[in-house]
Protein backbone atom coordinates (compact mmCIF):
# COMPACT_ATOMS: atom_id res chain seq x y z
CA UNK A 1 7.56 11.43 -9.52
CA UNK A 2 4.60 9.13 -8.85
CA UNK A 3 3.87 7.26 -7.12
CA UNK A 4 5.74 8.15 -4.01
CA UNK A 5 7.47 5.76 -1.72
CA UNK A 6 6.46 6.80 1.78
CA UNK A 7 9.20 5.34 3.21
CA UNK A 8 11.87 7.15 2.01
CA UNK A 9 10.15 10.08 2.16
CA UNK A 10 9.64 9.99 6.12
CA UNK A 11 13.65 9.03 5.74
CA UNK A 12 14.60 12.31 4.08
CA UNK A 13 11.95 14.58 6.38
CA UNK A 14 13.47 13.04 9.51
CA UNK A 15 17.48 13.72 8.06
CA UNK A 16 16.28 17.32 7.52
CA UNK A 17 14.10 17.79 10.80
CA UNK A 18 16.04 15.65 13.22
CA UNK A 19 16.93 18.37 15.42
CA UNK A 20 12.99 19.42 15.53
CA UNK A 21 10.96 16.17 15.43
CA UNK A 22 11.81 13.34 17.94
CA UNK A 23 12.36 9.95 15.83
CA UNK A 24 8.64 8.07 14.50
CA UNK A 25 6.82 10.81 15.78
CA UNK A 26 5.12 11.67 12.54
CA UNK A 27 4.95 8.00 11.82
CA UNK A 28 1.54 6.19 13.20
CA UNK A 29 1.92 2.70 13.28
CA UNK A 30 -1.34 2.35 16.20
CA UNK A 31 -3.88 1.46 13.17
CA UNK A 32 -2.39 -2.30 13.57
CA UNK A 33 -4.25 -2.25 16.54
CA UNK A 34 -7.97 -1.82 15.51
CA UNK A 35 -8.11 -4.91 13.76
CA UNK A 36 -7.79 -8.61 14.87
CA UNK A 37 -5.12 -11.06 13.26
CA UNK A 38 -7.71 -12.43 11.88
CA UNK A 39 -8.86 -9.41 9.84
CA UNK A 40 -5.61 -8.12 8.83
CA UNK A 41 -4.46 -11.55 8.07
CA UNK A 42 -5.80 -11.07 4.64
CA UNK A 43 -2.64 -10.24 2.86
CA UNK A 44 -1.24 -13.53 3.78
CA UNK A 45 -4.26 -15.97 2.71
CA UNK A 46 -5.50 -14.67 -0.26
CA UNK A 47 -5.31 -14.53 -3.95
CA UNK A 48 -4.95 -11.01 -5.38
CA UNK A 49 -5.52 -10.38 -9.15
CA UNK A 50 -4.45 -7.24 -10.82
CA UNK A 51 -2.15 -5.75 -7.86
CA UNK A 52 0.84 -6.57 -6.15
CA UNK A 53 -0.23 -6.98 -2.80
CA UNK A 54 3.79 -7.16 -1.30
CA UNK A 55 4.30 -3.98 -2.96
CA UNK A 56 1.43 -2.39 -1.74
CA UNK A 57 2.00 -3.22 1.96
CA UNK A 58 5.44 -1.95 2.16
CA UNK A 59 4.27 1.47 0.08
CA UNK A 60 2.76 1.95 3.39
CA UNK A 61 5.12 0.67 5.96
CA UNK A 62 3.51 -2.61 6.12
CA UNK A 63 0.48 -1.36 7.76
CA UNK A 64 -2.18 -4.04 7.06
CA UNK A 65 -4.82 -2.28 8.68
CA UNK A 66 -4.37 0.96 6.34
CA UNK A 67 -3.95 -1.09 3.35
CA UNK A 68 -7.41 -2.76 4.14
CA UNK A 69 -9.08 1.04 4.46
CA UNK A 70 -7.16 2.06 1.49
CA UNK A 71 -8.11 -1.00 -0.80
CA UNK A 72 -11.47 -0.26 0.61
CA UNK A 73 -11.67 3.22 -0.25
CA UNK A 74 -10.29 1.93 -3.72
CA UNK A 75 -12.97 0.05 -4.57
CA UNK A 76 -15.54 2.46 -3.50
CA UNK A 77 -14.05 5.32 -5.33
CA UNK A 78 -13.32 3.22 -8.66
CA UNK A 79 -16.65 0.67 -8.82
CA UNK A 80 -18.54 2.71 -11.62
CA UNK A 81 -15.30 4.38 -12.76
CA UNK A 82 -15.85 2.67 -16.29
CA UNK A 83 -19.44 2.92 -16.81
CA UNK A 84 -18.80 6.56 -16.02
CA UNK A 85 -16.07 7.00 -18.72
CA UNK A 86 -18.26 5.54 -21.39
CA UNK A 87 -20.61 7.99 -20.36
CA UNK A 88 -18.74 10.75 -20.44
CA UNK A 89 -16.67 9.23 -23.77
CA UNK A 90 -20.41 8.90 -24.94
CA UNK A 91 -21.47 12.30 -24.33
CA UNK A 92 -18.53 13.51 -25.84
CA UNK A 93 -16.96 14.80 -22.59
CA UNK A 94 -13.60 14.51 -22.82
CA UNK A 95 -12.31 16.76 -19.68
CA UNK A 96 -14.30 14.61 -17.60
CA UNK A 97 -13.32 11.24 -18.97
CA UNK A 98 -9.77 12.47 -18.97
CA UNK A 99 -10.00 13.34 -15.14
CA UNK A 100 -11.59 9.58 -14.40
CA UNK A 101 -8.89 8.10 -16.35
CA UNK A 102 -6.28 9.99 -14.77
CA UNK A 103 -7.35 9.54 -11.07
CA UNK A 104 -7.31 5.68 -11.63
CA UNK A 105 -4.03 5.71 -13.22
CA UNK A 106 -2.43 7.62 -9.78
CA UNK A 107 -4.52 5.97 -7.24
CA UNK A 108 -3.84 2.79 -9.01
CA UNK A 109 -0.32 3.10 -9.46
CA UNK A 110 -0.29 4.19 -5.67
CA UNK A 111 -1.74 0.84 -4.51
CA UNK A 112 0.66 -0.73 -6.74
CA UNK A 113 -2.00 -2.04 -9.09
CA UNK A 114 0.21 -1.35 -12.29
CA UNK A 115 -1.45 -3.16 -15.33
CA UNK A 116 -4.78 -0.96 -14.44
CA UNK A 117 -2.60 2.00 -14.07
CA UNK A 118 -0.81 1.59 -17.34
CA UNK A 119 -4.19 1.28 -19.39
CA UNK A 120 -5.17 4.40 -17.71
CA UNK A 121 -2.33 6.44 -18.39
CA UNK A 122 -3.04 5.17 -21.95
CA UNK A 123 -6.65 5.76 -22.07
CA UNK A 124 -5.67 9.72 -21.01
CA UNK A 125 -3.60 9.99 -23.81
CA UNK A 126 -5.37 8.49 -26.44
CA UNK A 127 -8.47 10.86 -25.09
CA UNK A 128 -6.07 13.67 -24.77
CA UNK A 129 -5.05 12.75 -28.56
CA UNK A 130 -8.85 12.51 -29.97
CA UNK A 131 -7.76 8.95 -30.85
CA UNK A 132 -11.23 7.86 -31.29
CA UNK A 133 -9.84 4.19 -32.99
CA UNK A 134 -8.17 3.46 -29.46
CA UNK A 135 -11.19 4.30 -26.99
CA UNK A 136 -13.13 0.79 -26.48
CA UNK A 137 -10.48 -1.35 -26.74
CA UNK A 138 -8.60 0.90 -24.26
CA UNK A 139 -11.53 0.88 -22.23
CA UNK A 140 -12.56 -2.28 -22.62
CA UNK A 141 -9.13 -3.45 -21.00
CA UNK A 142 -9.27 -0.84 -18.79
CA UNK A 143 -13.06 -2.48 -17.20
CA UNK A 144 -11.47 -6.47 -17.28
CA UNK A 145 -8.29 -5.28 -14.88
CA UNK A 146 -10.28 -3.10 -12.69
CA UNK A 147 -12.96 -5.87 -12.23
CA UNK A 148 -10.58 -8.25 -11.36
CA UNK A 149 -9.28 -6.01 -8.77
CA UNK A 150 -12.20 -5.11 -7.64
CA UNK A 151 -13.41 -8.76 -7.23
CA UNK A 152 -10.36 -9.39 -5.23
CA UNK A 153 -10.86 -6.61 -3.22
CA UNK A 154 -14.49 -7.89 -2.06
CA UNK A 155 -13.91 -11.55 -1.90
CA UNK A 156 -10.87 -11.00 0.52
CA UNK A 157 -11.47 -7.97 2.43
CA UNK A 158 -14.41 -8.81 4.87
């Protein structure tokens, strides 16, 4: 199941290919090197609302320097993700407000974000469900999370 811990993954890949693939050699851990200390120091001297950072950073083999690109990519990919489900709630499209809802449920749940990913996973179902009743308070709590995040995600990632 989601979301999928890397780790043990590479574990059971390298038990079945061990004859095939030399040890690590599928794992990159040369991304640490692009950044400073200073830059991927961020983990360590920051507050973080709305994700747990620890969590996060071993998903991927505490690799500070991904998790920056990823947390990046996060909030580039999820900055209008609310204004675009009202839209599409709005406009009455559903299938559309259903996919938005379920990509920030997995990517969410993926950077170990879990509140956000939990109101997403409940959003999808209660748009799945036509339950009209549940849709701005859903979404409502659904934009307050995801702000904070997002917030976090600017004011300690320079």
């Amino acid at each position: 199941t989601k979301p999928i811990d890397e780790k043990h993954l590479f574990e059971i890949i390298q038990k079945w290919l061990s004859n095939t693939i030399p040890k690590n050699d599928f794992i990159h851990t040369d991304m640490e090197n692009i950044l400073s200390e200073d830059e991927i120091d961020f983990i360590n001297n920051a507050e973080w609302d709305e994700i747990d950072i620890s969590d996060a950073l071993h998903r991927i083999m505490d690799n500070k320097s991904l998790l920056k690109k990823v947390l990046l990519s996060y909030r580039n990919e999820f900055s209008n993700s609310t204004d675009e489900l009202r839209k599409f709630i709005d406009s009455s499209n559903i299938d559309k407000a259903i996919f938005i809802a379920h990509s920030i449920k997995g990517t969410s749940a993926n950077i170990s974000a879990y509140n956000i990913s939990e109101t997403a996973e409940k959003l999808e179902k209660a748009l799945s469900n036509n339950s009209k009743a549940d849709y701005d308070a859903l979404l409502s709590k659904l934009e307050k999370s995801l702000n904070l995040l997002l917030i976090s995600i600017k004011n300690n990632i320079k």
